[in-house]
N, C-alpha and C. Protein backbone atom coordinates (compact mmCIF):
# COMPACT_ATOMS: atom_id res chain seq x y z
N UNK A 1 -8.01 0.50 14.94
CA UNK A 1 -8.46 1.01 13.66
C UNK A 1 -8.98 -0.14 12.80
N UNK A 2 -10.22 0.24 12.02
CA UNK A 2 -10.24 -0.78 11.14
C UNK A 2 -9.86 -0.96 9.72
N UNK A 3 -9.37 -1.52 9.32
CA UNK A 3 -8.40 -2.13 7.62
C UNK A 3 -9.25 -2.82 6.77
N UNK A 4 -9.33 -2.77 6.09
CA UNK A 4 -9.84 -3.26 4.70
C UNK A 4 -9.08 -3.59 3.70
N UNK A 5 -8.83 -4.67 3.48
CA UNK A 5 -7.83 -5.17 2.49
C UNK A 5 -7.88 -5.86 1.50
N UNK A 6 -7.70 -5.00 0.11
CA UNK A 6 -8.21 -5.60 -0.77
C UNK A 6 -7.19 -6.34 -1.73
N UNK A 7 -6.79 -7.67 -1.60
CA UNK A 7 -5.58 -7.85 -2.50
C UNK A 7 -4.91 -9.03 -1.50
N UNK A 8 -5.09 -10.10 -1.78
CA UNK A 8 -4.38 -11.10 -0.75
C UNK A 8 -3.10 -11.64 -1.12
N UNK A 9 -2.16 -10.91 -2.23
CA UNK A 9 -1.48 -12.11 -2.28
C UNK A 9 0.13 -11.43 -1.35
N UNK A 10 1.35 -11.26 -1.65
CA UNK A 10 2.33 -11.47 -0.73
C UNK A 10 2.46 -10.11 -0.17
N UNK A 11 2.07 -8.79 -0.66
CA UNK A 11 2.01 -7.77 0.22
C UNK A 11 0.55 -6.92 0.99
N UNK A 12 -0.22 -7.65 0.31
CA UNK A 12 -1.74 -7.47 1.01
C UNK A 12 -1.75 -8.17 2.48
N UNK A 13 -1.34 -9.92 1.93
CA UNK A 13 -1.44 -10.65 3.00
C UNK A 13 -0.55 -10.58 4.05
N UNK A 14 0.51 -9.83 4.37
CA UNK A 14 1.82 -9.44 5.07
C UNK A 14 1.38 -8.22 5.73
N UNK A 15 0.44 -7.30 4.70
CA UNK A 15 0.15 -6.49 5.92
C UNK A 15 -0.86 -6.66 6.50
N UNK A 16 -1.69 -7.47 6.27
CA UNK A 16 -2.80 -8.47 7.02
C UNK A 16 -2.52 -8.60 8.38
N UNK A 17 -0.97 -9.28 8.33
CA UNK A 17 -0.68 -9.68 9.33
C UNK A 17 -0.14 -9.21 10.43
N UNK A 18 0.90 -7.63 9.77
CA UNK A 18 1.47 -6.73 10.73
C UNK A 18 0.52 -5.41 10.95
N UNK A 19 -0.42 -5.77 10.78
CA UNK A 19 -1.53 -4.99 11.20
C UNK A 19 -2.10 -5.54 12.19
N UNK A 20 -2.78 -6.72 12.07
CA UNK A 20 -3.66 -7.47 12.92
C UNK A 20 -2.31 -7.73 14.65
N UNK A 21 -1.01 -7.99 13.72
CA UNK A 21 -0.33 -8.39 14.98
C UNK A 21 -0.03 -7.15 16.14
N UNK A 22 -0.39 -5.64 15.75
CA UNK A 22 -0.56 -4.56 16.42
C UNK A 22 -1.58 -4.16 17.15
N UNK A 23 -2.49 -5.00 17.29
CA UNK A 23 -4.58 -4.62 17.34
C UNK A 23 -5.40 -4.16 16.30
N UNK A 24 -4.73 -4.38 14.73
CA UNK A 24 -6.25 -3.36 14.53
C UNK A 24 -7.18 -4.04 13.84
N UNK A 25 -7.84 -4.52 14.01
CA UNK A 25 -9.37 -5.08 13.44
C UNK A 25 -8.97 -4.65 11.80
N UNK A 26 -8.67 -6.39 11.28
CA UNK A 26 -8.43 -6.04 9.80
C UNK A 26 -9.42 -7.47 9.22
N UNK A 27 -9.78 -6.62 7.73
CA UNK A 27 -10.45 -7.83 7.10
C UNK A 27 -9.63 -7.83 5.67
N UNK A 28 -9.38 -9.02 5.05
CA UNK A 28 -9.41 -8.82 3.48
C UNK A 28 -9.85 -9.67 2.58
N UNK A 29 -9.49 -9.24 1.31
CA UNK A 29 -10.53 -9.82 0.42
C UNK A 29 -9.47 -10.36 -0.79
N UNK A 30 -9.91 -10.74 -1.89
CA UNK A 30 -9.74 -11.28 -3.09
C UNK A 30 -10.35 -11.15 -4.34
N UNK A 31 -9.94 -11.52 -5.18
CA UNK A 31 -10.97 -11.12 -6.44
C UNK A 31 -12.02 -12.74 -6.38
N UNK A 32 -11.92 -13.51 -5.70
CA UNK A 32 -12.36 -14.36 -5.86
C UNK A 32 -13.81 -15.01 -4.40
N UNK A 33 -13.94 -15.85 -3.90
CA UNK A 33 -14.59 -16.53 -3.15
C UNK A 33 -13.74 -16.21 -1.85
N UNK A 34 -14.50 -15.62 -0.84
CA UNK A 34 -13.73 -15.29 0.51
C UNK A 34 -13.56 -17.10 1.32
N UNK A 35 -14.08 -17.56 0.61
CA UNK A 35 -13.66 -18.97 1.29
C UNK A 35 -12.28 -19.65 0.64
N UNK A 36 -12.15 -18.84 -0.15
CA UNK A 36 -10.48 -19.47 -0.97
C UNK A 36 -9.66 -18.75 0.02
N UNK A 37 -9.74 -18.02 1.36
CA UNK A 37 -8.88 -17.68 1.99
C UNK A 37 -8.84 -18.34 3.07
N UNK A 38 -9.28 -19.21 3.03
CA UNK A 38 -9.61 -19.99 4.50
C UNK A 38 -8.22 -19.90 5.08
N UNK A 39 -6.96 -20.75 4.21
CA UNK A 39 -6.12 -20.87 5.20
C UNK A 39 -4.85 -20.05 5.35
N UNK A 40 -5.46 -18.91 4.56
CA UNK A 40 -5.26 -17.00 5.64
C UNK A 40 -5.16 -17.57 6.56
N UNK A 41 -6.55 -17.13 6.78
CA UNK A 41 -7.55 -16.83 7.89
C UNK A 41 -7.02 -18.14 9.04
N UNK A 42 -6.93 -19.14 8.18
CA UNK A 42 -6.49 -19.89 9.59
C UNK A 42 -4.82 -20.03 10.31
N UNK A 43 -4.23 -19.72 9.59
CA UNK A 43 -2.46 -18.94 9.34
C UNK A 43 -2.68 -17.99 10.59
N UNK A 44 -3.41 -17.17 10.64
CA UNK A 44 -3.24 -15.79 11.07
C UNK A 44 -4.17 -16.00 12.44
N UNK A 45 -4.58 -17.44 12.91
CA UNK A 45 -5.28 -17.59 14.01
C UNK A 45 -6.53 -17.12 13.96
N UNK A 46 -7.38 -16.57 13.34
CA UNK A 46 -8.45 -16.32 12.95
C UNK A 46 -8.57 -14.33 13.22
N UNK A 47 -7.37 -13.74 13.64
CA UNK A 47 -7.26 -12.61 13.57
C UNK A 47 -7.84 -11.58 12.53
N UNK A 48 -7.62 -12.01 11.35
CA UNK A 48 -7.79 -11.44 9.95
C UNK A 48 -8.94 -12.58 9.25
N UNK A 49 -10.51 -11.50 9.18
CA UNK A 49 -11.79 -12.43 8.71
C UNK A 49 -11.56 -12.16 6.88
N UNK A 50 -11.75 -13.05 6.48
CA UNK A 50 -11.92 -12.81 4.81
C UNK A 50 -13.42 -12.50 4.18
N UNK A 51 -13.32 -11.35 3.16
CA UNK A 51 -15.10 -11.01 3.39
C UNK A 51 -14.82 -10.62 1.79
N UNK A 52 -15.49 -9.79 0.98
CA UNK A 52 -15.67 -9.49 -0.65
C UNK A 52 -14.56 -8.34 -0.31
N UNK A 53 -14.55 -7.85 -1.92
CA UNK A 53 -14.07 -6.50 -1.95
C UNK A 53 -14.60 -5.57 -1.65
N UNK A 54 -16.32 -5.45 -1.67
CA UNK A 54 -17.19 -4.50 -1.24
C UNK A 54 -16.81 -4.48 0.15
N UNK A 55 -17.27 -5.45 0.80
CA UNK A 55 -17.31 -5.73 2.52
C UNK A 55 -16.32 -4.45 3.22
N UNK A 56 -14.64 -5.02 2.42
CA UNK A 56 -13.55 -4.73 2.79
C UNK A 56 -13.83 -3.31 2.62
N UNK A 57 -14.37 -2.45 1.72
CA UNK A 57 -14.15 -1.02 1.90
C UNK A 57 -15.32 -0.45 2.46
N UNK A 58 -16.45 -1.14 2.95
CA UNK A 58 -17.48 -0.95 3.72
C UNK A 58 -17.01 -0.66 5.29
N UNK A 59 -16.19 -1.95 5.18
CA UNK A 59 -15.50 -1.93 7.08
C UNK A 59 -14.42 -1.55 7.09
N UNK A 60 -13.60 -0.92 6.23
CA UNK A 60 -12.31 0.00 6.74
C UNK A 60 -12.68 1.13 6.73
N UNK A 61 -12.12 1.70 7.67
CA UNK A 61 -11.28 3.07 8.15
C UNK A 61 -10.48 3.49 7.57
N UNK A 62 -9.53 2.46 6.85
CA UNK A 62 -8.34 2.74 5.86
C UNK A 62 -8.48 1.50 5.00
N UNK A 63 -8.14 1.61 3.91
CA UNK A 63 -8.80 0.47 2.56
C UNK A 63 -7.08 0.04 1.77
N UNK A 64 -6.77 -0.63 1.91
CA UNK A 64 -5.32 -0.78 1.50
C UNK A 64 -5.69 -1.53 -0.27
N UNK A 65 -5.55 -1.31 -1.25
CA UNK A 65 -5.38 -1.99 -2.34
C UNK A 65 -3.82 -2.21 -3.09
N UNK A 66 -4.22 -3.72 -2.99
CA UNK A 66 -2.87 -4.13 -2.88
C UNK A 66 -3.12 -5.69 -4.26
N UNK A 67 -3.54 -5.31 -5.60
CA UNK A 67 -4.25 -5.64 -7.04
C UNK A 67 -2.70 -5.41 -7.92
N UNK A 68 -2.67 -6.22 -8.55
CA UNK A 68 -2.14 -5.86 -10.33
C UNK A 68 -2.57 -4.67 -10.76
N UNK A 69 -1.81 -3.80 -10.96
CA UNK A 69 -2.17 -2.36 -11.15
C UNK A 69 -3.01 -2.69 -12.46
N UNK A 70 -3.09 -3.67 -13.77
CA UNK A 70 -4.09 -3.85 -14.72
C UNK A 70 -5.52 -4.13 -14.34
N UNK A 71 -5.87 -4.73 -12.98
CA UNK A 71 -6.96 -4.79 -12.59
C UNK A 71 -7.59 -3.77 -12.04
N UNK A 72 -7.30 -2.34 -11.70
CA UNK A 72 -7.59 -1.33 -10.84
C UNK A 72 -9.12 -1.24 -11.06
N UNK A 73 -9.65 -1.35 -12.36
CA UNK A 73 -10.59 -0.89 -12.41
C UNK A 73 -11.78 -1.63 -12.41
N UNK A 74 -11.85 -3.38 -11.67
CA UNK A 74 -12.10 -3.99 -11.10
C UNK A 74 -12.88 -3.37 -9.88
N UNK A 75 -12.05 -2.59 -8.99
CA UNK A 75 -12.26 -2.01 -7.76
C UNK A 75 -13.44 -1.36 -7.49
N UNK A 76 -14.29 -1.70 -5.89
CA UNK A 76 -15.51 -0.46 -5.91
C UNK A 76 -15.07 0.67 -6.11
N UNK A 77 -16.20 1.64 -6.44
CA UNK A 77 -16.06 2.99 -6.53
C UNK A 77 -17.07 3.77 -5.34
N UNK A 78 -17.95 2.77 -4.81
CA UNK A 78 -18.77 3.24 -3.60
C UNK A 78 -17.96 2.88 -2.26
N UNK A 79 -18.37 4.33 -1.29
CA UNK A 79 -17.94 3.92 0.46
C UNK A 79 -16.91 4.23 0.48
N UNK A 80 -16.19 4.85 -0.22
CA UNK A 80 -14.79 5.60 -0.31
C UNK A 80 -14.96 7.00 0.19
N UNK A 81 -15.78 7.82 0.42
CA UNK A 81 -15.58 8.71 0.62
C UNK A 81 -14.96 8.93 2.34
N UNK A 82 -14.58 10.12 2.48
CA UNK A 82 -13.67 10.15 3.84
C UNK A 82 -12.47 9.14 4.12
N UNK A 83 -12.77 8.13 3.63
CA UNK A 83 -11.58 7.34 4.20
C UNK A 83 -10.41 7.56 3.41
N UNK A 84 -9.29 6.37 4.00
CA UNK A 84 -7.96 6.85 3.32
C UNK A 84 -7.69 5.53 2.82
N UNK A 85 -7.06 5.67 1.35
CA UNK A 85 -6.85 4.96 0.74
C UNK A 85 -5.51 4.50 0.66
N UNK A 86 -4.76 3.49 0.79
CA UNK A 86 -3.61 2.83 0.61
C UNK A 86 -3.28 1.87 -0.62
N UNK A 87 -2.27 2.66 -1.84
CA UNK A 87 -2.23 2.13 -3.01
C UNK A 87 -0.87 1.29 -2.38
N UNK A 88 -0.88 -0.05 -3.15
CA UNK A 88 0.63 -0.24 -3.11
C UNK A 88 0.38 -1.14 -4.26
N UNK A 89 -0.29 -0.80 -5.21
CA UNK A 89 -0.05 -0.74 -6.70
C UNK A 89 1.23 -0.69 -7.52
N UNK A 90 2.15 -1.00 -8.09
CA UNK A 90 3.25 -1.33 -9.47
C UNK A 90 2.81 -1.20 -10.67
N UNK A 91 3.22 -0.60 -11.56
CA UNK A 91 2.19 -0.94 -13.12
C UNK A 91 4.30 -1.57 -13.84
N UNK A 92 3.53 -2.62 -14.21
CA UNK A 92 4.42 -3.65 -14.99
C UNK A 92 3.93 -4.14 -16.13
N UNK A 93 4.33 -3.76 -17.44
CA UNK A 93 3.73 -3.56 -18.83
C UNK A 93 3.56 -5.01 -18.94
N UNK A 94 4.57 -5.94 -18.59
CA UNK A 94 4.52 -7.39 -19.00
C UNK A 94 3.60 -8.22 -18.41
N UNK A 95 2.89 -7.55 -17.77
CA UNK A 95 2.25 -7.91 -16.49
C UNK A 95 1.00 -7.31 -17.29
N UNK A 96 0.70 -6.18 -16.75
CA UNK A 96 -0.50 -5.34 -16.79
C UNK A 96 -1.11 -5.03 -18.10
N UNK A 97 -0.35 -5.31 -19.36
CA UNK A 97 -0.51 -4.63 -20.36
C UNK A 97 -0.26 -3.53 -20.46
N UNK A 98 0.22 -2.19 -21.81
CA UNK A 98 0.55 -1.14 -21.88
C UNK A 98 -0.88 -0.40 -21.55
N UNK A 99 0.38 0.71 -21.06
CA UNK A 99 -0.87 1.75 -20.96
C UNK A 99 -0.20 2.95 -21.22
N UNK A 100 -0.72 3.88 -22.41
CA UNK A 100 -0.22 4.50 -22.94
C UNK A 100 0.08 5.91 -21.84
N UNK A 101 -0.65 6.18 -21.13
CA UNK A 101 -0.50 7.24 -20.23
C UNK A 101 0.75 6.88 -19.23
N UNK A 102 1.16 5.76 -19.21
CA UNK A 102 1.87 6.02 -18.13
C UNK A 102 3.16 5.68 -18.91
N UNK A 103 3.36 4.84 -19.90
CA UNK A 103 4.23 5.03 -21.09
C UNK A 103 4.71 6.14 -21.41
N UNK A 104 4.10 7.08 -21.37
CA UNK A 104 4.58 8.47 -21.81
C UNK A 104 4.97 9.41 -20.74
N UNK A 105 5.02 8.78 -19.31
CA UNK A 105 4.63 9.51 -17.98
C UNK A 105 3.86 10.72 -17.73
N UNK A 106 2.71 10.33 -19.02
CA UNK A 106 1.91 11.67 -18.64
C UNK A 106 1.01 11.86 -17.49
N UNK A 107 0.92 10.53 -16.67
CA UNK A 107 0.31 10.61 -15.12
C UNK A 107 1.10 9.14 -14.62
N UNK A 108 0.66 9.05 -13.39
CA UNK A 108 1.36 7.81 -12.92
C UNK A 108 0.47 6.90 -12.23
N UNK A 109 0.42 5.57 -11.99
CA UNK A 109 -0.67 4.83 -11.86
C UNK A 109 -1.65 4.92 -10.78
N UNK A 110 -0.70 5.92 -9.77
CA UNK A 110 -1.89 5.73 -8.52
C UNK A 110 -2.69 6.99 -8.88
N UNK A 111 -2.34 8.09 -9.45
CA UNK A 111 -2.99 8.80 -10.14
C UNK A 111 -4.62 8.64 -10.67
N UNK A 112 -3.98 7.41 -11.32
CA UNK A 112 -5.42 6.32 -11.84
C UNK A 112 -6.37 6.09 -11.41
N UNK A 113 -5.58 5.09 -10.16
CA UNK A 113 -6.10 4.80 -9.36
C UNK A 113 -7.54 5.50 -8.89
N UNK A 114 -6.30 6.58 -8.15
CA UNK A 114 -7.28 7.62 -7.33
C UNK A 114 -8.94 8.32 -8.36
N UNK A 115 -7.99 8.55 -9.66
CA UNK A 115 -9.30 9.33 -10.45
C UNK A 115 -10.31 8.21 -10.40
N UNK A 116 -9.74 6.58 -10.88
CA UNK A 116 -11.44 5.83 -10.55
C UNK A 116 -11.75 5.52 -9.37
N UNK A 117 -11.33 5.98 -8.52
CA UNK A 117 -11.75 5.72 -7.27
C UNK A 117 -12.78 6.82 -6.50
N UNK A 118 -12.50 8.20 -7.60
CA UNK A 118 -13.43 9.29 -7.22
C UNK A 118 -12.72 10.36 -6.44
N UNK A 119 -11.09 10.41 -6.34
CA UNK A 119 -10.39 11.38 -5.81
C UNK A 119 -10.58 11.01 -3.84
N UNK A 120 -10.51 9.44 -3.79
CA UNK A 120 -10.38 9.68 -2.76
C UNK A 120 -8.89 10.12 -1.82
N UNK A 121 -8.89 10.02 -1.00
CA UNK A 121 -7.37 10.14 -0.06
C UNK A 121 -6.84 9.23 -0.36
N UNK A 122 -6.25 9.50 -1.00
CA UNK A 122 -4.84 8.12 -1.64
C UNK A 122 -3.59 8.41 -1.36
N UNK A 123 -2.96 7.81 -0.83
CA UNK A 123 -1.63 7.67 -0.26
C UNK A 123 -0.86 6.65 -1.00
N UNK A 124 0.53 6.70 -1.80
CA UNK A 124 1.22 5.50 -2.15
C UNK A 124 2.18 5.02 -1.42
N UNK A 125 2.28 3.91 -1.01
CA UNK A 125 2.76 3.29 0.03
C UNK A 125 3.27 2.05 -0.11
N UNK A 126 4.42 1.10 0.51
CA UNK A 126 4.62 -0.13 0.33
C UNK A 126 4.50 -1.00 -1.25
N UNK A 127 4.82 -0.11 -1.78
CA UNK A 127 4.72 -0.76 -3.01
C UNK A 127 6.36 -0.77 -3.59
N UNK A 128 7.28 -0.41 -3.12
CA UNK A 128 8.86 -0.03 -2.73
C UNK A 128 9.65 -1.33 -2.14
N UNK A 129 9.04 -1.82 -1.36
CA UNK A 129 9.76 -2.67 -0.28
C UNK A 129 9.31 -4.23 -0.81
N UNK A 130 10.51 -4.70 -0.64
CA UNK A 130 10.27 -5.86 -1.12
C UNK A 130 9.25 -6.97 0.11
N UNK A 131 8.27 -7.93 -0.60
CA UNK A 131 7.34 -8.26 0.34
C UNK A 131 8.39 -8.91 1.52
N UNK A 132 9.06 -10.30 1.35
CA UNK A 132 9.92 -10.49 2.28
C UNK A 132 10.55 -9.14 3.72
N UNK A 133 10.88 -8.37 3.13
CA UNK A 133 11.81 -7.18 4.36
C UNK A 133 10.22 -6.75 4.60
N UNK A 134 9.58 -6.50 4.56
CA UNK A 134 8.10 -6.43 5.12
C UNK A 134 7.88 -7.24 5.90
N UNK A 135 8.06 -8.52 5.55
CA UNK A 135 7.22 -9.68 6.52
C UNK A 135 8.35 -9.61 7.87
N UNK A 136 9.75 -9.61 7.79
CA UNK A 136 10.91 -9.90 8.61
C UNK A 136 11.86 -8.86 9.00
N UNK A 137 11.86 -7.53 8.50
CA UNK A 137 12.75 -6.72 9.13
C UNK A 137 12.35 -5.79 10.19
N UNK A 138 10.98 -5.82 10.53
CA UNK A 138 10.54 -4.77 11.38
C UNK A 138 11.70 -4.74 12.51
N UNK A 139 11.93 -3.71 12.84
CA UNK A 139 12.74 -2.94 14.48
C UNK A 139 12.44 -1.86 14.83
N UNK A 140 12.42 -1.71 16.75
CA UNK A 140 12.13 -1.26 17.09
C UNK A 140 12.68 0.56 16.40
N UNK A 141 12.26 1.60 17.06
CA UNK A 141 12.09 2.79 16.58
C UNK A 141 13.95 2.94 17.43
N UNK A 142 15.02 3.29 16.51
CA UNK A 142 16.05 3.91 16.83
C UNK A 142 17.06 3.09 16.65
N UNK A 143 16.41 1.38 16.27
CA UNK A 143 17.50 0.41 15.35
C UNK A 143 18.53 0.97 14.33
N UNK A 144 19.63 0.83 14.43
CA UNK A 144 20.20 1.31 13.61
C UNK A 144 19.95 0.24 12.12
N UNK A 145 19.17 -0.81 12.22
CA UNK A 145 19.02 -1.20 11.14
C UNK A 145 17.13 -1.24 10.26
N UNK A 146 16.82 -0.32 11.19
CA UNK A 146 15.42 0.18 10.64
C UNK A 146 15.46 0.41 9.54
N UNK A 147 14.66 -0.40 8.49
CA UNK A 147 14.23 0.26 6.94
C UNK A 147 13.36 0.76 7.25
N UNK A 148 13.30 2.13 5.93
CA UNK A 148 12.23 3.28 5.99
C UNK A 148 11.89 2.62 4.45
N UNK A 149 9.92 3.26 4.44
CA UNK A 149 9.49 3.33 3.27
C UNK A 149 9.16 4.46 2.81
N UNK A 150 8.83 5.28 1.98
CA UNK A 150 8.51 5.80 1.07
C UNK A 150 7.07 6.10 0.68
N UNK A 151 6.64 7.27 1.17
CA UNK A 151 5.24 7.12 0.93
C UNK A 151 4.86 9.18 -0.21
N UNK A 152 3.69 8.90 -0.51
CA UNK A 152 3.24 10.07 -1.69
C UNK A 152 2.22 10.38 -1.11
N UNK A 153 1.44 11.69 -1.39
CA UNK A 153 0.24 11.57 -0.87
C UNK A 153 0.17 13.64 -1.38
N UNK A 154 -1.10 13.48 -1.67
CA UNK A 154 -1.16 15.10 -1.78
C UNK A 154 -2.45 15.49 -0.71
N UNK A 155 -2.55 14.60 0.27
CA UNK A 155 -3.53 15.12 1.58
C UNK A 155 -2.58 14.57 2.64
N UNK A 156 -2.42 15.91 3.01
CA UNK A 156 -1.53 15.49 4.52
C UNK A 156 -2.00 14.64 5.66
N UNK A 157 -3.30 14.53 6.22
CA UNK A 157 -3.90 13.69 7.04
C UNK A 157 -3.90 12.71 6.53
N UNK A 158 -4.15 12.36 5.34
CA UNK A 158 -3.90 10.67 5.16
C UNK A 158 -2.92 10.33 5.01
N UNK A 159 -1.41 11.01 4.39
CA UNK A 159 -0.28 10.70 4.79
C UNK A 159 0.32 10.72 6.35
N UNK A 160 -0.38 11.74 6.98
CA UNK A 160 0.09 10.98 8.71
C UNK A 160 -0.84 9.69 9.24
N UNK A 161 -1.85 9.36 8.75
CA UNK A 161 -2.37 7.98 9.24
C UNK A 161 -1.45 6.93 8.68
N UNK A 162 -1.09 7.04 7.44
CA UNK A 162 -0.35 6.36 6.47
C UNK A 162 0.82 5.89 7.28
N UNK A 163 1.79 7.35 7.74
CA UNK A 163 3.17 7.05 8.21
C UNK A 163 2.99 6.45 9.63
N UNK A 164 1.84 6.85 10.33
CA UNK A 164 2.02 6.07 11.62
C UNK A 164 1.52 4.65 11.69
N UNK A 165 0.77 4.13 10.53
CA UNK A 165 1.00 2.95 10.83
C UNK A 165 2.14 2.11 10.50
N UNK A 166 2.53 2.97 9.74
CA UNK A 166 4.43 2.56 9.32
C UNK A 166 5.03 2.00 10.25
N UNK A 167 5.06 3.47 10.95
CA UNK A 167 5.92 3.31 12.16
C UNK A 167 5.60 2.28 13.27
N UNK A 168 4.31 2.21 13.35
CA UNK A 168 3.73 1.27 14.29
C UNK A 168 3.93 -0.53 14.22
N UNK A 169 4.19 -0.48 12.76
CA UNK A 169 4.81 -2.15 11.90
C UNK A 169 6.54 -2.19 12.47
N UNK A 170 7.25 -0.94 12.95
CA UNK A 170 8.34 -1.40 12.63
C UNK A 170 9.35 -0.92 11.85
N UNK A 171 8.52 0.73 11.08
CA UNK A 171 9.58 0.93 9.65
C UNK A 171 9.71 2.32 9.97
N UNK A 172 10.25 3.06 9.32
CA UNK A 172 10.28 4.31 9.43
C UNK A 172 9.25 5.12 7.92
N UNK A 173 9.09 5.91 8.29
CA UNK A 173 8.14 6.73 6.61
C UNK A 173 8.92 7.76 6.23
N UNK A 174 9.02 7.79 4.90
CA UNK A 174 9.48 9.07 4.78
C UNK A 174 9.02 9.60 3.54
N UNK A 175 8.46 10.74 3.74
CA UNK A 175 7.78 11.70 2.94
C UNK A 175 8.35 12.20 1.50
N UNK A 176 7.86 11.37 0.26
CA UNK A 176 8.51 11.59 -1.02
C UNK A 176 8.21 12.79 -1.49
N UNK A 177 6.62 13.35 -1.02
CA UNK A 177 5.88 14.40 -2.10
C UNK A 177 4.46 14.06 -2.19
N UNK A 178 4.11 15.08 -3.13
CA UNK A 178 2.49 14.80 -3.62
C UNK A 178 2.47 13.79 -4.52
N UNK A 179 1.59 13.22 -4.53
CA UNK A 179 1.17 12.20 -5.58
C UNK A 179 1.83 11.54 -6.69
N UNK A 180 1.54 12.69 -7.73
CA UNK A 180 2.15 12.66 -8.77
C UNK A 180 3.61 12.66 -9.09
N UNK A 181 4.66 13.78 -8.37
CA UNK A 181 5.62 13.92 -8.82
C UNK A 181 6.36 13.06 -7.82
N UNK A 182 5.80 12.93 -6.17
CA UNK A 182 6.64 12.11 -5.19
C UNK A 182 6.45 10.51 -5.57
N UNK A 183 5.63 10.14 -6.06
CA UNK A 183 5.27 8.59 -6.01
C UNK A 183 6.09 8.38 -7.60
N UNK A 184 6.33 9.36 -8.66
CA UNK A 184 7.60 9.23 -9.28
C UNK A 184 8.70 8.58 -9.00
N UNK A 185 9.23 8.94 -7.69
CA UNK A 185 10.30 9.13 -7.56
C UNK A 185 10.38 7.67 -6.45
N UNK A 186 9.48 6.74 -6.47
CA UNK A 186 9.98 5.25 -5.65
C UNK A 186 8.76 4.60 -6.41
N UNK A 187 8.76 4.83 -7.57
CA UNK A 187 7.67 3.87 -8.73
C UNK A 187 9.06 2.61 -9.33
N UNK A 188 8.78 1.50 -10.08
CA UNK A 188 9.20 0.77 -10.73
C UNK A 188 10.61 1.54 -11.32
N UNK A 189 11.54 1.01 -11.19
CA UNK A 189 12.85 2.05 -12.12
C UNK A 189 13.01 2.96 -11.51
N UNK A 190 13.12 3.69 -10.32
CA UNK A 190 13.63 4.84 -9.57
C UNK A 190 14.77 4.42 -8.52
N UNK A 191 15.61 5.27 -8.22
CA UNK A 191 16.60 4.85 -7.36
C UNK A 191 16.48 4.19 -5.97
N UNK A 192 14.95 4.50 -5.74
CA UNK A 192 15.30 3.95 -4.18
C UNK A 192 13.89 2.77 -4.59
N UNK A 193 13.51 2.11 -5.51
CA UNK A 193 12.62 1.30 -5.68
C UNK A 193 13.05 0.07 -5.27
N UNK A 194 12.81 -0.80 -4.45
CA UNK A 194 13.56 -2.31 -3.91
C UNK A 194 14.17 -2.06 -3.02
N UNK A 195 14.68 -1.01 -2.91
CA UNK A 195 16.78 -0.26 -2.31
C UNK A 195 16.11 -0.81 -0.56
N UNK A 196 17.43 -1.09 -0.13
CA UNK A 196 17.11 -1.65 1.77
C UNK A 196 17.29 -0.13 2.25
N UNK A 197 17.13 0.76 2.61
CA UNK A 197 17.61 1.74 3.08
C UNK A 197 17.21 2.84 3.78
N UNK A 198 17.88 2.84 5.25
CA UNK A 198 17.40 3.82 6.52
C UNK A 198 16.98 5.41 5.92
N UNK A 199 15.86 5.83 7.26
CA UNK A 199 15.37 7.01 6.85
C UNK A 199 16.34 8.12 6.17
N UNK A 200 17.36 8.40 6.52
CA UNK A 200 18.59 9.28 6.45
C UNK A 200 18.90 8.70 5.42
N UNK A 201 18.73 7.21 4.57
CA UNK A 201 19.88 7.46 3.81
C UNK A 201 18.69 7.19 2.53
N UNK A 202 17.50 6.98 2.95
CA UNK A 202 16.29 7.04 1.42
C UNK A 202 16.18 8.69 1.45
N UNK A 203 16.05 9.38 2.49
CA UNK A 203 15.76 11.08 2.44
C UNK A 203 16.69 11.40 1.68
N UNK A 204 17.81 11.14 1.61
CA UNK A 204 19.09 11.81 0.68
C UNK A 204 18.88 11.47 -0.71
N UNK A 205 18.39 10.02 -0.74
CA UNK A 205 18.15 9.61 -2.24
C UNK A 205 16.96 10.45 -2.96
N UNK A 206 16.31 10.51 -2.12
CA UNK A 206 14.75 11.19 -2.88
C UNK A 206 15.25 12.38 -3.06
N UNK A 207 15.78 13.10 -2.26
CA UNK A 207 16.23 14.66 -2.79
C UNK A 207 16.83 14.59 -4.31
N UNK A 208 17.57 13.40 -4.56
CA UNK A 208 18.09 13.85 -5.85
C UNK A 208 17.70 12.94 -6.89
N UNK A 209 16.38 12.91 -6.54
CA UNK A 209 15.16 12.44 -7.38
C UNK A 209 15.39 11.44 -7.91
């Protein structure tokens, strides 16, 4: 499959890597000069090419944005269509600046996202797990010490591309909800946000929201 990755720093570039280390033809990008990634690119054996932000959603199949949720709107808005989008976006006021909509939880950021992005297939994903247990806990499928993540999505096909590449890294997925009200419930301040914890025992948490 091919990846597009827009967002290099510790969870863009991590899944750079447990992507590429599975087969799939991944590129990513930066807000800056694709030559400021050189030594990515040379880290990762030359597996993972560094190209613009355009490039990156030109040549994915799946477009991972992985930005300061204050920059979202930075992002192309062309070549999105059909594909599936991978937020692993945070909105952090101290960080991002306020934003009154989500202050009030009258929508939630990938929400945002998605509306400037043109309603593409957006999936929220990996934005839960701390980058470290990303880079180092993957196990095989039936580990009793498999972490599961947490994913949203109100299009079911892009949440099963979503969960199987989950699974394919190493993790387990487990299905929060649609968009809005599931990506609630493993946003910044929710019970299972950071939390280490197997499919069985994040499924129990999300039930009681």
């Amino acid at each position: 499959m091919r990846i597009g990755i827009i967002g290099a720093g510790h969870i863009g570039a991590t899944l750079a890597r447990q992507f590429s280390r599975i087969g799939h033809d991944v590129v990513i990008s930066n807000s800056r000069d694709p030559e400021t990634l050189r030594g990515l690119v040379e880290e990762l054996d030359g597996k993972v090419r560094a190209v613009t932000p355009a490039e990156a959603v030109a040549f994915g199949e799946v477009v991972v944005v992985s930005i300061p949720y204050g920059r979202y709107r930075e992002l192309p808005t062309e070549g999105l269509q059909g594909k599936v989008v991978i937020d692993t976006c945070n909105y952090y006021p101290e960080r991002d600046g306020r934003d009154p909509d989500l202050d009030s939880d009258a929508t939630t950021s990938s929400e945002k996202i998605r509306d400037h992005l043109g309603g593409a297939d957006l999936v929220k994903a990996f934005n839960s797990i701390y980058w470290e247990n990303l880079r180092d806990r993957s196990r095989p499928k039936g580990d009793p010490e498999r972490l599961a993540i947490p994913i949203s999505g109100s299009d079911e096909e892009a949440k099963a591309v979503v969960a199987g590449l989950i699974r394919d890294i190493g993790f387990d997925p487990v299905d929060a909800g649609y968009l809005g009200p599931g990506g609630r419930k493993h946003q910044p301040g929710a019970k299972v946000y950071a939390a280490e914890l197997t499919a069985d025992e994040l499924s129990a948490l999300l039930r009681t929201g």
